[in-house]
Protein backbone atom coordinates (compact mmCIF):
# COMPACT_ATOMS: atom_id res chain seq x y z
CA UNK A 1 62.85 -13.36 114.49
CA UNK A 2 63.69 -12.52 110.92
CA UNK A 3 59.84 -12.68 109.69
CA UNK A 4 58.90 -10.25 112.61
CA UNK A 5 61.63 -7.59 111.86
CA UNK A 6 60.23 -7.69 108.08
CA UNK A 7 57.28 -6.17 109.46
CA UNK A 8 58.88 -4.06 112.02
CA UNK A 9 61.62 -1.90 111.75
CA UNK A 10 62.41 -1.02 115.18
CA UNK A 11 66.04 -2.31 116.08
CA UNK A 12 65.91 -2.03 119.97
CA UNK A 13 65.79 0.49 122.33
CA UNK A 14 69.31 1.36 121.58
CA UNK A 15 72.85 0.95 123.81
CA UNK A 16 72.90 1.63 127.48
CA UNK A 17 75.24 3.95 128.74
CA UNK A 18 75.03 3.08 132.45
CA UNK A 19 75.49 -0.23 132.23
CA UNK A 20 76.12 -1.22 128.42
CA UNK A 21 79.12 1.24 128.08
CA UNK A 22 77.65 2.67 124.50
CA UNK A 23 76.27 -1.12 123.58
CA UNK A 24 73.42 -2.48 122.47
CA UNK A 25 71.64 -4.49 124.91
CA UNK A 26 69.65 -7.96 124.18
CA UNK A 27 66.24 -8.15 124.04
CA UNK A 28 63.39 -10.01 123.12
CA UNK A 29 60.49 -9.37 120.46
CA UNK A 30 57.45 -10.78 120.04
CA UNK A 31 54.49 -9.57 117.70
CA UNK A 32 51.09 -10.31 116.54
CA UNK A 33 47.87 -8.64 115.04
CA UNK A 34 45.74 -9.61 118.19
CA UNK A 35 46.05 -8.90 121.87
CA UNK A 36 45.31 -12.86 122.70
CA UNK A 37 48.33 -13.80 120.17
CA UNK A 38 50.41 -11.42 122.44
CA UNK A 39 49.57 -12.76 125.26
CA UNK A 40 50.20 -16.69 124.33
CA UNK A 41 53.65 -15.86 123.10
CA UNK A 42 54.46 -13.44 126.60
CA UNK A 43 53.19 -16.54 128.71
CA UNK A 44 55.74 -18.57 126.61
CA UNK A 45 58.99 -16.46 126.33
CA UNK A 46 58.38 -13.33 128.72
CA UNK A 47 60.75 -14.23 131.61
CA UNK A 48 59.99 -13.08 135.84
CA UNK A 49 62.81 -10.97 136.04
CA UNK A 50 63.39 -6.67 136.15
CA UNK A 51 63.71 -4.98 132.99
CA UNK A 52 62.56 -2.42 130.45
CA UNK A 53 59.41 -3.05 127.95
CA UNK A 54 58.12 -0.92 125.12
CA UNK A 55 55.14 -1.12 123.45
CA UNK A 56 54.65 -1.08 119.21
CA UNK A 57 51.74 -0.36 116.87
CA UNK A 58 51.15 -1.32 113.40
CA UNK A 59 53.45 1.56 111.84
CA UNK A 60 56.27 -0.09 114.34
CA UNK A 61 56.47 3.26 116.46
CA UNK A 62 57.07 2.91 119.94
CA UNK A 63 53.94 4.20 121.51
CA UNK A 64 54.99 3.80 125.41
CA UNK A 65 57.67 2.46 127.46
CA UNK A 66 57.48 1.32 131.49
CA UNK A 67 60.03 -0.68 133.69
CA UNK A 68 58.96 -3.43 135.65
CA UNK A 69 60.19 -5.55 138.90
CA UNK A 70 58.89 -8.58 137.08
CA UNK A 71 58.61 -8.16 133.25
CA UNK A 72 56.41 -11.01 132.92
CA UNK A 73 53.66 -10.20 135.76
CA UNK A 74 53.59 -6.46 134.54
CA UNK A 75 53.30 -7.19 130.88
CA UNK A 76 50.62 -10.19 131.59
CA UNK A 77 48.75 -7.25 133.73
CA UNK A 78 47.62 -5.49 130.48
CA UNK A 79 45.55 -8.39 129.39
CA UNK A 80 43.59 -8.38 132.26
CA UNK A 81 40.47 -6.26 130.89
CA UNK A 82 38.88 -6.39 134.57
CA UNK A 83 41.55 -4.77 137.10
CA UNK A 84 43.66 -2.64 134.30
CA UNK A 85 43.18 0.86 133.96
CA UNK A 86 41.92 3.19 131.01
CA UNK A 87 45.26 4.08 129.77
CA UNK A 88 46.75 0.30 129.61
CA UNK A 89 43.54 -0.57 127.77
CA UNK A 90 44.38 2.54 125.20
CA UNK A 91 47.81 1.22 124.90
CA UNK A 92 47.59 -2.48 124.08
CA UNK A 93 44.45 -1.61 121.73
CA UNK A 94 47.10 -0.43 119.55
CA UNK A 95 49.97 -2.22 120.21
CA UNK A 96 50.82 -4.94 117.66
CA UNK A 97 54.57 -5.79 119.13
CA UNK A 98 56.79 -6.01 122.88
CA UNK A 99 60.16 -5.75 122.91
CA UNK A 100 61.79 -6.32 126.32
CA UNK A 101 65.03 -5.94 127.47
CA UNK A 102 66.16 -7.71 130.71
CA UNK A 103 67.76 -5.51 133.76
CA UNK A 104 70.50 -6.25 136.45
CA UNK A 105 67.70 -5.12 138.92
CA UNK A 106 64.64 -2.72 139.78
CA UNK A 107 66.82 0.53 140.35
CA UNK A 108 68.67 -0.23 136.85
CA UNK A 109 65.22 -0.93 134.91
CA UNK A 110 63.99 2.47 136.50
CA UNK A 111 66.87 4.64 135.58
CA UNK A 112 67.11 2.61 132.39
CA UNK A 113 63.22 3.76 131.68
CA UNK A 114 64.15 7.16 132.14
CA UNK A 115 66.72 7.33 129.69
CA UNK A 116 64.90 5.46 126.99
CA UNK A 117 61.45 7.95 127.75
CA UNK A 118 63.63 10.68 126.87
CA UNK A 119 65.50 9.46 123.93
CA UNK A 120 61.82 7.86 122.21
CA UNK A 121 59.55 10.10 123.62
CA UNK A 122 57.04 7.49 123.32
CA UNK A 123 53.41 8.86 122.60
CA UNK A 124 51.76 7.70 126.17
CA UNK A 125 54.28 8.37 128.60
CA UNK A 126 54.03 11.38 130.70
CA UNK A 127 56.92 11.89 132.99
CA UNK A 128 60.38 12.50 131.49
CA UNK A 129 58.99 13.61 128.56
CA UNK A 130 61.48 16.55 127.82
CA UNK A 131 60.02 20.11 127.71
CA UNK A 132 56.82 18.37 129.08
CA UNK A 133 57.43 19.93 132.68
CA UNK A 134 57.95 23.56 132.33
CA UNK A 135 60.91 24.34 134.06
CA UNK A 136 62.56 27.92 135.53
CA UNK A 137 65.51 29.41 137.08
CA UNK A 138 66.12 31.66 139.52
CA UNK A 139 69.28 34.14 138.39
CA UNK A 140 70.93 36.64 140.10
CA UNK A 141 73.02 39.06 137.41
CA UNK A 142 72.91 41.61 134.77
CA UNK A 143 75.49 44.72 135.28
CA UNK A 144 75.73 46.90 136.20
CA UNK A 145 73.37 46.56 139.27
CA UNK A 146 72.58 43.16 139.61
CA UNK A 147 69.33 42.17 140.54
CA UNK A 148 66.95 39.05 140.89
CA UNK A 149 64.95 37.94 138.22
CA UNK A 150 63.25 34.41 136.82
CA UNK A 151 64.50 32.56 132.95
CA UNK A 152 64.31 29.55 131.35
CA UNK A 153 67.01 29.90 129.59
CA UNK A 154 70.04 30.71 131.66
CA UNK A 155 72.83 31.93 129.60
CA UNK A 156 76.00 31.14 131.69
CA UNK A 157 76.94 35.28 132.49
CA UNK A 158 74.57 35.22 135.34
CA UNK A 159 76.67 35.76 138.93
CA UNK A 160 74.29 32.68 140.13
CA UNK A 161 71.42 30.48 139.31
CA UNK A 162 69.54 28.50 141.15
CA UNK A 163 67.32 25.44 140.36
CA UNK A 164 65.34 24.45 138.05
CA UNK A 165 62.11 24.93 139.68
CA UNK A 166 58.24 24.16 138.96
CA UNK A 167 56.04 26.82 138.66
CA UNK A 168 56.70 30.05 136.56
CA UNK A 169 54.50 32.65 138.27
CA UNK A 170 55.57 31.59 141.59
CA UNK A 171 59.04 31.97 141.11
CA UNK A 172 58.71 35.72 139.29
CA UNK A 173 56.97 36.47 142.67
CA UNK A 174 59.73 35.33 144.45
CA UNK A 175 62.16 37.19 142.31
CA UNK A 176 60.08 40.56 142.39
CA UNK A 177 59.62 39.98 146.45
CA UNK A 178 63.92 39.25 146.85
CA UNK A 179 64.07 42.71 144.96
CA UNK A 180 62.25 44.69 147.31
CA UNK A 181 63.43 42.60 149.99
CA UNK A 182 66.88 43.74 149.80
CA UNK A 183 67.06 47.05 147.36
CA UNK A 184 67.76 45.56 144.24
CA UNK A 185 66.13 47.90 140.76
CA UNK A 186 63.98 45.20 138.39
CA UNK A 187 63.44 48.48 136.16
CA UNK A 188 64.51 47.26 132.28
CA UNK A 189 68.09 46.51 131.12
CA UNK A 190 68.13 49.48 129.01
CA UNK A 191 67.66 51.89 131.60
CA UNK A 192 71.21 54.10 132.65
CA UNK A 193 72.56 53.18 135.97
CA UNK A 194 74.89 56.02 138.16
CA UNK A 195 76.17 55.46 141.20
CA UNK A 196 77.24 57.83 144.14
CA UNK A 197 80.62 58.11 143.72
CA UNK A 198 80.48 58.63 139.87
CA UNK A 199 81.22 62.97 139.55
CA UNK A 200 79.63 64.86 136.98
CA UNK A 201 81.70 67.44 135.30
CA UNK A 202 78.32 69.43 136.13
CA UNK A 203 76.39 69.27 138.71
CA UNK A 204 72.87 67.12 137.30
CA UNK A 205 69.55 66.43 139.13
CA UNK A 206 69.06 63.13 138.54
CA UNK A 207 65.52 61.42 139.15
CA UNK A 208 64.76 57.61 140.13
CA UNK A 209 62.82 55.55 136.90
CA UNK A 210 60.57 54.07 139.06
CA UNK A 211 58.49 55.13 142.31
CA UNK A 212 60.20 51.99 144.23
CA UNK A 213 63.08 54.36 145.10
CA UNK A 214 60.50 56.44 146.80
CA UNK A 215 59.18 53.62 148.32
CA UNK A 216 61.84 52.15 150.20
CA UNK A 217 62.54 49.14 147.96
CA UNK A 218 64.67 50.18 145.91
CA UNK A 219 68.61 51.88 146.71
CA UNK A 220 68.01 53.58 143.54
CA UNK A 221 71.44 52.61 141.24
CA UNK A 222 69.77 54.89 138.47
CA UNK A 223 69.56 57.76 140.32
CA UNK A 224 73.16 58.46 142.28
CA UNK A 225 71.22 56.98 145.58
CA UNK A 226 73.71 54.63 146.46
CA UNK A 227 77.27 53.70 145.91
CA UNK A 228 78.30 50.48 143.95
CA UNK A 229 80.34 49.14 147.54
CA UNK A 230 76.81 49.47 149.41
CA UNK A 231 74.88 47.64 146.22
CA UNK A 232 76.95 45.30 146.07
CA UNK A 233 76.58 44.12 149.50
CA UNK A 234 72.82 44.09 149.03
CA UNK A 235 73.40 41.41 146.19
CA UNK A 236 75.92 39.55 148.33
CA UNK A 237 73.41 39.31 150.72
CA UNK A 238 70.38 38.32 148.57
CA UNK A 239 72.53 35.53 147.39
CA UNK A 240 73.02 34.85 150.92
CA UNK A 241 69.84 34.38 151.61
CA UNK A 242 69.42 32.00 148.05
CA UNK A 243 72.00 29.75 149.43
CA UNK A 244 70.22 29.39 152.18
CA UNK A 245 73.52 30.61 154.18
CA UNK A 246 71.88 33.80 155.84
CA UNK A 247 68.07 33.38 156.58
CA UNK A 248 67.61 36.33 159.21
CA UNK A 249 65.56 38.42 156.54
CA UNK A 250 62.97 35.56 156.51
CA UNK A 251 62.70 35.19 160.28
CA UNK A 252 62.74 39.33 160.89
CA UNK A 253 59.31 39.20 158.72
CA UNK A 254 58.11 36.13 160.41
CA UNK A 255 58.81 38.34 163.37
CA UNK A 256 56.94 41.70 161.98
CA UNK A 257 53.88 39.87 161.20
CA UNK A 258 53.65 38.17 164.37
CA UNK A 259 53.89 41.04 166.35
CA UNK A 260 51.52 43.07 163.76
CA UNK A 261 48.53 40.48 164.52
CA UNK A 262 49.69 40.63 167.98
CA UNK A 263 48.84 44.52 167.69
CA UNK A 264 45.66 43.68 165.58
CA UNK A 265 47.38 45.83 163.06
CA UNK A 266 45.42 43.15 160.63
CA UNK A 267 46.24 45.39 157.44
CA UNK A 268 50.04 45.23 158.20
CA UNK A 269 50.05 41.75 159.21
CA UNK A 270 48.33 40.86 155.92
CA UNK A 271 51.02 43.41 153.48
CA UNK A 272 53.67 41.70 155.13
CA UNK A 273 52.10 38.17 154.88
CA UNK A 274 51.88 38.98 150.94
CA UNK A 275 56.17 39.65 150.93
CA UNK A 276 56.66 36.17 153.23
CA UNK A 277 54.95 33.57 151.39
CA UNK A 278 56.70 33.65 147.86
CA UNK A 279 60.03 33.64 149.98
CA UNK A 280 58.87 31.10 151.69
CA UNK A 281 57.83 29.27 148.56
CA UNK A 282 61.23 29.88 147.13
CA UNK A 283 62.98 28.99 149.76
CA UNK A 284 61.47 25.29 150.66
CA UNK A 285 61.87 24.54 146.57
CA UNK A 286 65.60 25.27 146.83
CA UNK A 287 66.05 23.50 150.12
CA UNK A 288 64.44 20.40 148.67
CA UNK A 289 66.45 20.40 145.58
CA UNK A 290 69.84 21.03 147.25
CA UNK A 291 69.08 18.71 150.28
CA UNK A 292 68.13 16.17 146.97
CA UNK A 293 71.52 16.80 145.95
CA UNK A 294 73.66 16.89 148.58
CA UNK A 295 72.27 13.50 150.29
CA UNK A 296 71.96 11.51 147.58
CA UNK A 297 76.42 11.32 147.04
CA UNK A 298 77.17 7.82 147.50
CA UNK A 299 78.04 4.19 146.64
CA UNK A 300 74.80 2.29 146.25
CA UNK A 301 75.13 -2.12 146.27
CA UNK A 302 72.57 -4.01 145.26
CA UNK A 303 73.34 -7.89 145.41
CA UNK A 304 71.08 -10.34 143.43
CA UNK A 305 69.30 -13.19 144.61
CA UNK A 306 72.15 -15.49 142.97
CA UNK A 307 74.61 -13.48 144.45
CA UNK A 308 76.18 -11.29 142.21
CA UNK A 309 75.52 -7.21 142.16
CA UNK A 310 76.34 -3.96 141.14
CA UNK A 311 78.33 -0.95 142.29
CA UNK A 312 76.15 2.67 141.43
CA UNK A 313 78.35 5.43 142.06
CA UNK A 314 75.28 7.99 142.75
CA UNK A 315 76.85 11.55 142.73
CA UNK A 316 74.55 14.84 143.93
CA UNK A 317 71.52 12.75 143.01
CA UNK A 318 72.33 11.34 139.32
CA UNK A 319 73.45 8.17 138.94
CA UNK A 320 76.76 8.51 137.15
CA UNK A 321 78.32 5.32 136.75
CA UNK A 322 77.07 1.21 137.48
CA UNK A 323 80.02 -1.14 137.73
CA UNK A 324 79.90 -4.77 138.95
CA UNK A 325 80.96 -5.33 142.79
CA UNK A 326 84.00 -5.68 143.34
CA UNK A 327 85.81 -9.31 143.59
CA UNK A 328 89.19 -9.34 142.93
CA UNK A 329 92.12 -7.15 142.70
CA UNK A 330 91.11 -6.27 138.31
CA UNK A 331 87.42 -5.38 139.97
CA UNK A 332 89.10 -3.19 142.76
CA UNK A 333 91.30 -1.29 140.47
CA UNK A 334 87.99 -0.21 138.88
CA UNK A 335 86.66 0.39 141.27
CA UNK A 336 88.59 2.84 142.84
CA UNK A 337 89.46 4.51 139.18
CA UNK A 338 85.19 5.05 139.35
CA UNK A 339 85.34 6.35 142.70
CA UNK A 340 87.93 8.79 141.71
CA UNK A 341 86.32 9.88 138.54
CA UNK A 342 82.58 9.95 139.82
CA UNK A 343 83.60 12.05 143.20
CA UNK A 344 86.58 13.51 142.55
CA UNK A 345 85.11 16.34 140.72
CA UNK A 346 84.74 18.60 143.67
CA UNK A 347 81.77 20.78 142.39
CA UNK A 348 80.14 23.70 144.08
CA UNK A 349 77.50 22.31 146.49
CA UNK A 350 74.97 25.30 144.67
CA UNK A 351 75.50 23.84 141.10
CA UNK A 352 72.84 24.25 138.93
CA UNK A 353 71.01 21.21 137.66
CA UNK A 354 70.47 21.19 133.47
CA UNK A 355 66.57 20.29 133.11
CA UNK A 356 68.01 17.76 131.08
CA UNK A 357 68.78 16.39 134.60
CA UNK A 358 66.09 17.37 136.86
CA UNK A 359 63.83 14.53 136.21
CA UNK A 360 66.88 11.77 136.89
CA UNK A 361 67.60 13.64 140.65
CA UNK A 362 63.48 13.50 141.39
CA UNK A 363 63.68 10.43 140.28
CA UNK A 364 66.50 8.62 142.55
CA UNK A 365 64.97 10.97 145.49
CA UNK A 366 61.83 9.45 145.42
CA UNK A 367 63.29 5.87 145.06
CA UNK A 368 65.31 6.18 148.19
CA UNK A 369 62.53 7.95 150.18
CA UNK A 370 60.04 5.29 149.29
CA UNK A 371 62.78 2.71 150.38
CA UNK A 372 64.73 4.10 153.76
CA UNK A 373 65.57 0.53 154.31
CA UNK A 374 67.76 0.86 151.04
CA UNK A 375 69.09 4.21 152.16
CA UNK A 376 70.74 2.47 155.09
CA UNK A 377 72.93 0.12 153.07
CA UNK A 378 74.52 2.76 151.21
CA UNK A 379 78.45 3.68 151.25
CA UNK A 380 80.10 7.09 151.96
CA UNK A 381 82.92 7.40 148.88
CA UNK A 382 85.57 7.13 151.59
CA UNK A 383 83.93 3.86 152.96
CA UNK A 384 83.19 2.12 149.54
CA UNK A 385 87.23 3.63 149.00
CA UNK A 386 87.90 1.67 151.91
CA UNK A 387 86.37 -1.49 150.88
CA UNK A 388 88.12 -1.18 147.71
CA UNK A 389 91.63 -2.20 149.40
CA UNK A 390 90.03 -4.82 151.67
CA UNK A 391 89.78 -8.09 151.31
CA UNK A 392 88.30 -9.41 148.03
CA UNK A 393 86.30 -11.61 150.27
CA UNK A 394 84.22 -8.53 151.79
CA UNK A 395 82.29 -7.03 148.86
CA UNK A 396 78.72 -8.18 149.30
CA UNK A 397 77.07 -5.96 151.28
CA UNK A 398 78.63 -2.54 153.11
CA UNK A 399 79.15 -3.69 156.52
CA UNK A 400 80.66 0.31 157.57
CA UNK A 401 78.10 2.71 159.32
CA UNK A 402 75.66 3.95 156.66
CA UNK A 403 75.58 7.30 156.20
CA UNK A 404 73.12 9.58 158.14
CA UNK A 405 69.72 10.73 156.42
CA UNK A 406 69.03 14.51 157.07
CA UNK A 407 65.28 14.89 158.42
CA UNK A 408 63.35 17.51 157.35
């Protein structure tokens, strides 16, 4: 291995903080200047088990990484000139050295991918590139007289935030809609608020900065129109409405535009349409990311064909912590100190995921929705608590009632 690290100075993928604890991992390394000499030495040492791979070219810069169920069929695949796609054929044209690192399992090479796309940022890949997707928040803040409005960059003083969500324009919609909605001003930060109940030593007129005022959507904070009591329950209840707590707004224009068409007041129908569908928009993204979150808290075991596993302590859709399953009372101990540490926490159901994050809740979403027969074996943290001071005997598989998946 010595001769092939002269030529290349990539060390490894680095240590693995799920299941390495900070370490560096083993791997194995093979080069050579031709795709057929790659492919001799992968038939000889590549062995069919889960893992991580990553790809090298002839500067020794790591060009792509993938994850694979078995390393050696995958890796063999991009030899195969007749059923491999474009991009594999791009990719081993340049690649002059594998490295591979062996995985407990599939789910552990797939979050292991993840973290290794976005520490490399490998050339090829796509997804979990950071600052790739394009990611924005939904705030509600600013004082005097809050109001709704869309940022990537969230700085912490808003009174809430919500997301991150795809799609920019969509979301200022949606912000500019929840505005008129429920009276809140989107005029510029600069411009003076004065509320009802704030007396002038003389009496002055004082006139809205915007026409939304006249319009109806708008109390009008500038302009002494309302009092800060009766704009601040306007906020309270666009948050509402955000959480997903209160959605009686939505349904009253669902309502109005029914009965407008009903009317063949077609004009109406189709103004009101126009204020329902960003909300609407705004409103599945935010259910799909907090039902993401909230179903995806629990104890996930996965047990090897030889018979040994893994604990992952999965907490509001991140996976926070991989131990081995429990077998004694040492393994128990831990166990319970994980459970303890990983749910414990007792977060706000409505906290807001860093984009840093986003990609890793998508990503154990979509593994569990692709697999409902894995979603089934999972633990509540009370259950896999429970198992904890049970028998040593009992840790293979959760034998408790799973817990329920919310249909939407």
């Amino acid at each position: 291995m010595s001769g092939l690290f002269a030529q290349f100075s990539f060390a490894g993928f680095g240590p693995d903080q799920l299941h390495g604890g900070g370490e560096q991992p083993t791997f194995e390394f093979i080069a050579g200047s031709k795709p057929a000499v790659l492919r001799k030495h992968l038939r000889q040492r590549c062995p069919r088990q889960a893992g991580v791979y990553g790809m090298l070219d002839r500067r020794g810069a790591l060009v792509y990484v993938g994850k694979a169920k078995v390393l050696r069929n995958r890796l063999l695949s991009y030899f195969r000139s007749a059923s491999r796609d474009d991009k594999a054929g791009r990719i081993i044209a340049r690649t002059r050295a594998i490295l591979w690192e062996p995985a407990p399992n599939e789910f552990a090479a797939l979050i292991r991918e993840l973290e290794l796309i976005r520490r490399w940022r490998p050339r090829y890949n796509v997804i979990g590139i950071p600052g790739r997707e394009r990611y924005i928040y939904l705030c509600v803040g600013r004082k005097p007289a809050p109001y709704a409005f869309a940022t990537r960059d969230p700085n912490g003083k808003e009174i809430a935030c919500y997301g991150p969500i795809r799609g920019a324009s969509f979301t200022r919609e949606a912000a500019r809609r929840i505005n008129d909605l429920f009276g809140l001003r989107d005029c510029a930060q600069h411009q003076p608020m004065h509320f009802a109940e704030q007396r002038d030593l003389f009496p002055i007129l004082r006139t809205p900065g915007c026409i939304r005022a006249d319009l109806g959507t708008c109390l009008g904070p500038c302009a002494g129109n309302t009092t800060r009591g009766t704009y601040s329950r306007h906020v309270r209840a666009a948050r509402d409405f955000l959480d997903g707590t209160d959605l009686k707004p939505l349904e009253k224009l669902e309502s109005d535009m029914a009965k407008a068409a009903e009317q063949c007041q077609f004009e109406r129908a189709a103004a009101i349409r126009d204020r329902l569908l960003p909300l609407q928009w705004i409103r599945q993204r935010l259910d799909w990311l907090q039902n993401a979150r909230q179903e995806h808290s629990f104890v996930y075991p996965i047990v090897d064909e030889d018979g040994t596993g893994y604990w992952y302590f999965i907490h509001r859709g991140r996976v926070c912590k991989a131990i081995p399953a429990p077998h004694d009372a040492a393994s128990m101990r831990v166990a319970t100190e994980a459970i303890e540490l990983v749910f414990g926490s007792g977060k706000s159901a409505f906290e807001v995921v860093p984009i840093e994050q986003v990609d890793h809740v998508l990503l154990v979403a979509a593994w569990f929705r692709k697999r409902p027969s894995e979603r089934e074996r999972v633990m509540k943290p009370e259950q896999a608590a429970a198992e904890t001071c049970g028998s040593p005997g009992n840790f293979g598989a959760p034998t408790m009632e799973a817990t329920p998946v919310r249909r939407r």
